[in-house]
N, C-alpha and C. Protein backbone atom coordinates (compact mmCIF):
# COMPACT_ATOMS: atom_id res chain seq x y z
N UNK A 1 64.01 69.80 128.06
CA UNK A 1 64.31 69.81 126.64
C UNK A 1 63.34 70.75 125.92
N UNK A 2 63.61 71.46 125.39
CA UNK A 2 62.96 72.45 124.31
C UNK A 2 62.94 71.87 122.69
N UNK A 3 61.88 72.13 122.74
CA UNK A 3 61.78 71.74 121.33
C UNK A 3 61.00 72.94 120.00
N UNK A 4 62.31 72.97 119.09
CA UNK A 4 61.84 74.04 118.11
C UNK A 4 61.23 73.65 116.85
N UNK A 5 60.57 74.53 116.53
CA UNK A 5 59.91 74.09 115.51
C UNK A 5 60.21 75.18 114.36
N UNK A 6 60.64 74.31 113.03
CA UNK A 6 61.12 75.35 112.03
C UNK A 6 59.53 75.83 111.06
N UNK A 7 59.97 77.12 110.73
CA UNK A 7 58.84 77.55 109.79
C UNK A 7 59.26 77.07 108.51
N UNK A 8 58.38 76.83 107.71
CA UNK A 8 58.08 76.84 106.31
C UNK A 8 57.22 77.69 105.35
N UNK A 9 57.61 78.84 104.55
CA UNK A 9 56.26 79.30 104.33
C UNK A 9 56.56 78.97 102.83
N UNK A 10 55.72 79.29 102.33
CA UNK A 10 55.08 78.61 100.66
C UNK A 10 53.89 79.66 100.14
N UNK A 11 54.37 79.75 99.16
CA UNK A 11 53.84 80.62 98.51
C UNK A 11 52.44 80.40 97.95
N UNK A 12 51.94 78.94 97.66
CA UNK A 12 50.57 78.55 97.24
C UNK A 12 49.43 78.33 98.11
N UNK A 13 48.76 77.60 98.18
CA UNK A 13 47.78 77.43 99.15
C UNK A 13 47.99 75.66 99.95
N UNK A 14 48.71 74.96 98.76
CA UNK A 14 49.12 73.76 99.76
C UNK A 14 50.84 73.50 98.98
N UNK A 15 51.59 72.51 99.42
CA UNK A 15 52.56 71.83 98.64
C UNK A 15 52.45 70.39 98.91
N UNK A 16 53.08 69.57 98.35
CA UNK A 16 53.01 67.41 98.44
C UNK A 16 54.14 67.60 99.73
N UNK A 17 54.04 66.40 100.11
CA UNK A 17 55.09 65.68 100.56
C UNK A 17 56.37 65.54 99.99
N UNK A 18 56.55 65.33 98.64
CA UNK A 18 57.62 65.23 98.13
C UNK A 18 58.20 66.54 97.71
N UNK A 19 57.19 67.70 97.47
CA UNK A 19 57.70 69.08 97.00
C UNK A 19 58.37 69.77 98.37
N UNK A 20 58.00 69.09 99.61
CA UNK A 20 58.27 69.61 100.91
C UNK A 20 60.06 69.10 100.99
N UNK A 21 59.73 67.81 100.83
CA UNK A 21 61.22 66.92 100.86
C UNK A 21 62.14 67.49 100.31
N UNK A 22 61.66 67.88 98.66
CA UNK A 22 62.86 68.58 98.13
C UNK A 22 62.91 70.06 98.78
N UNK A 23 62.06 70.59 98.93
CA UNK A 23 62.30 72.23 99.45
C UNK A 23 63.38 72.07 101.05
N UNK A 24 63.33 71.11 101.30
CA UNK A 24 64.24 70.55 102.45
C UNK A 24 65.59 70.42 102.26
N UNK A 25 65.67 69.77 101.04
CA UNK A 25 67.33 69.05 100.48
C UNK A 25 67.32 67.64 100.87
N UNK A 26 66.23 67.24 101.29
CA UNK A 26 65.99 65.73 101.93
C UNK A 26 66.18 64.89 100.73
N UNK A 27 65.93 65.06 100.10
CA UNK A 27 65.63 63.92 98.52
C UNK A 27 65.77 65.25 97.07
N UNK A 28 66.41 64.82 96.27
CA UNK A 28 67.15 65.71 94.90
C UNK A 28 66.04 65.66 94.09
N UNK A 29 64.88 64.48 94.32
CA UNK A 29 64.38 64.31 93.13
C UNK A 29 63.03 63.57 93.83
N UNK A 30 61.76 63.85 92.80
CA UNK A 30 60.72 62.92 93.36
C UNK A 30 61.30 61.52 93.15
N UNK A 31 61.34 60.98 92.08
CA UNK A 31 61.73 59.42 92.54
C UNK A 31 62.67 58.87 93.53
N UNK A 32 63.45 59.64 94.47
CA UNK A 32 63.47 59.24 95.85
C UNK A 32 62.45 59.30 97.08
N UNK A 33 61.94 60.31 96.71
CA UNK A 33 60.64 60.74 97.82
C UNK A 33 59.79 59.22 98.44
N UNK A 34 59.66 58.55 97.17
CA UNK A 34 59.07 56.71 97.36
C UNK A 34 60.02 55.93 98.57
N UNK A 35 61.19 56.07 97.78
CA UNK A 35 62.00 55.30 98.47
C UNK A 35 62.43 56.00 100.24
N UNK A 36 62.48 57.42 100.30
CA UNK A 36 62.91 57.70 101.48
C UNK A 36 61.12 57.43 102.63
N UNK A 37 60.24 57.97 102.00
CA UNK A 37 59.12 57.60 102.85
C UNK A 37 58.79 56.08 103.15
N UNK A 38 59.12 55.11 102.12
CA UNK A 38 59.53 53.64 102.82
C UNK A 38 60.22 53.19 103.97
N UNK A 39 61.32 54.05 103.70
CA UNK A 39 62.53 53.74 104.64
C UNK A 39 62.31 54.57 105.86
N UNK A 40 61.47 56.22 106.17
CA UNK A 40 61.73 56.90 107.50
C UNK A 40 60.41 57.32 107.61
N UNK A 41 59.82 57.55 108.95
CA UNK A 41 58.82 58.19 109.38
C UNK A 41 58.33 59.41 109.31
N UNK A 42 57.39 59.56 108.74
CA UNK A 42 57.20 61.00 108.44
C UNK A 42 55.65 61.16 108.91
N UNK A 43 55.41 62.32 109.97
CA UNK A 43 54.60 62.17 110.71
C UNK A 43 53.61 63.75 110.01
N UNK A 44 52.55 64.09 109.93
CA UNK A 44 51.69 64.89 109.92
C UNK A 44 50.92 65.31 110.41
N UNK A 45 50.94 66.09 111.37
CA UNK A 45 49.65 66.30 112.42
C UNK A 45 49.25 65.53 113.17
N UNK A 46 51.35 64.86 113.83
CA UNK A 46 50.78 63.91 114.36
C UNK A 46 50.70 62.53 114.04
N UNK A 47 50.03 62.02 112.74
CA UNK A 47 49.62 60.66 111.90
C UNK A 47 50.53 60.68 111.21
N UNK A 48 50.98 59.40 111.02
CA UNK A 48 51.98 58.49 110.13
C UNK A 48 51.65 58.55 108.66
N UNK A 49 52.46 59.52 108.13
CA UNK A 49 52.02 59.55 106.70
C UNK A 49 52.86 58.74 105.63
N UNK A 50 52.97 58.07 104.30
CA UNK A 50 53.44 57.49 103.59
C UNK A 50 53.25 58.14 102.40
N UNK A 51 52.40 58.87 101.71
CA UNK A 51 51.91 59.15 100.89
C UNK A 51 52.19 60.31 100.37
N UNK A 52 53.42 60.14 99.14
CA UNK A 52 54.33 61.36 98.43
C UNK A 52 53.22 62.05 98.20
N UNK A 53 51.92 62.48 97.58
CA UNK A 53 51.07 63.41 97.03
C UNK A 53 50.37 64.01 98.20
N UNK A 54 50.45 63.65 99.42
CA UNK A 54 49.41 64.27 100.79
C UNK A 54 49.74 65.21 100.74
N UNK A 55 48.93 66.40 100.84
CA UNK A 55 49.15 67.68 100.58
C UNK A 55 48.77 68.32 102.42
N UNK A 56 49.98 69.67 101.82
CA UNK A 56 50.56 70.27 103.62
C UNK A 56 49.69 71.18 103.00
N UNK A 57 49.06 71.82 104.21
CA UNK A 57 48.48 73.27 104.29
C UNK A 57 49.11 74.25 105.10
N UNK A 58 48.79 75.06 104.91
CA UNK A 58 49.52 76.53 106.15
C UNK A 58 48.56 75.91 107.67
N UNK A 59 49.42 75.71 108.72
CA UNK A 59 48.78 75.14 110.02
C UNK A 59 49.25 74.13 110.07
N UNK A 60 49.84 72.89 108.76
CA UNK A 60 50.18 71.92 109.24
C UNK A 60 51.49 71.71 110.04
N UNK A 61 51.87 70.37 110.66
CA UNK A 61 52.77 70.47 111.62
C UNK A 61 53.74 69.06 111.05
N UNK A 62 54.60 69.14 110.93
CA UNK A 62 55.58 68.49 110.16
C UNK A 62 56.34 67.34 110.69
N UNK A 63 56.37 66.07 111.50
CA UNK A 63 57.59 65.78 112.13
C UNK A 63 58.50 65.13 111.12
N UNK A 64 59.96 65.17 110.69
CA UNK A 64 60.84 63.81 109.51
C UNK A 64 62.10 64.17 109.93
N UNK A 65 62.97 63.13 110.70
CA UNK A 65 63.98 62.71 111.07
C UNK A 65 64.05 63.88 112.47
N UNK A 66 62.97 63.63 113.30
CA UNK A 66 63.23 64.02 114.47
C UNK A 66 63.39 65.62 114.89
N UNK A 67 63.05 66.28 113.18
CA UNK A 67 62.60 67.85 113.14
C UNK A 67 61.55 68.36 112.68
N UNK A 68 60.74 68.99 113.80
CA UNK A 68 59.85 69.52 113.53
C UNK A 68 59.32 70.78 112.63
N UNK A 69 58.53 70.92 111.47
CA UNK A 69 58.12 72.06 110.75
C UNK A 69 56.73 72.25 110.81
N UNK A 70 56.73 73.45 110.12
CA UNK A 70 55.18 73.91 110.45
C UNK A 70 55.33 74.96 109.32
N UNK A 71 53.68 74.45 108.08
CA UNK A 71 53.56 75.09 107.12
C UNK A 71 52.97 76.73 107.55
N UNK A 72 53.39 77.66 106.74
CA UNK A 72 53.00 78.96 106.80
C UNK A 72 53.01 79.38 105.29
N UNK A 73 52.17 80.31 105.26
CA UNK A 73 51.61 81.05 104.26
C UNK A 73 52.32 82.27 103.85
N UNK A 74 52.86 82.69 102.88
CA UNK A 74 53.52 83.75 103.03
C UNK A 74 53.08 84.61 102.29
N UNK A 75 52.65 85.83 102.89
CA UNK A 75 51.41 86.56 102.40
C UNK A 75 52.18 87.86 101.49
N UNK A 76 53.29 87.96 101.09
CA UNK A 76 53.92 88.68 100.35
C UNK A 76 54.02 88.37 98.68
């Protein structure tokens, strides 16, 4: 099994959890972001994260609903 990992790049120096979700199409709005991180696993480097404001950096590694991302920097 191969496993891919999608890029993300972002234009700032970090984004939330929930700014990730929506840049996804995962959740329309922060006030789901609560409710979907209740309900599904969302992993960070690895660790079990819960916490809509945890901020991604360029390097981080993403797992939520069994797809993997990985923050990048986009230097343009």
């Amino acid at each position: 099994m191969v496993i891919t990992m999608k890029d993300i790049f972002i234009q700032t120096n970090y984004i939330t959890i929930g700014q990730f979700l929506k840049h996804l199409s995962i959740v329309s709005s922060g006030g789901e972001v609560k409710y979907f991180l209740k309900n599904n696993k969302v992993f960070v480097n690895g660790e079990l994260e819960n916490r809509r404001g945890k901020k991604l950096y360029p390097g981080d590694t993403i797992t939520i609903l069994n797809e993997d991302y990985k923050i990048n920097k986009n230097v343009n």
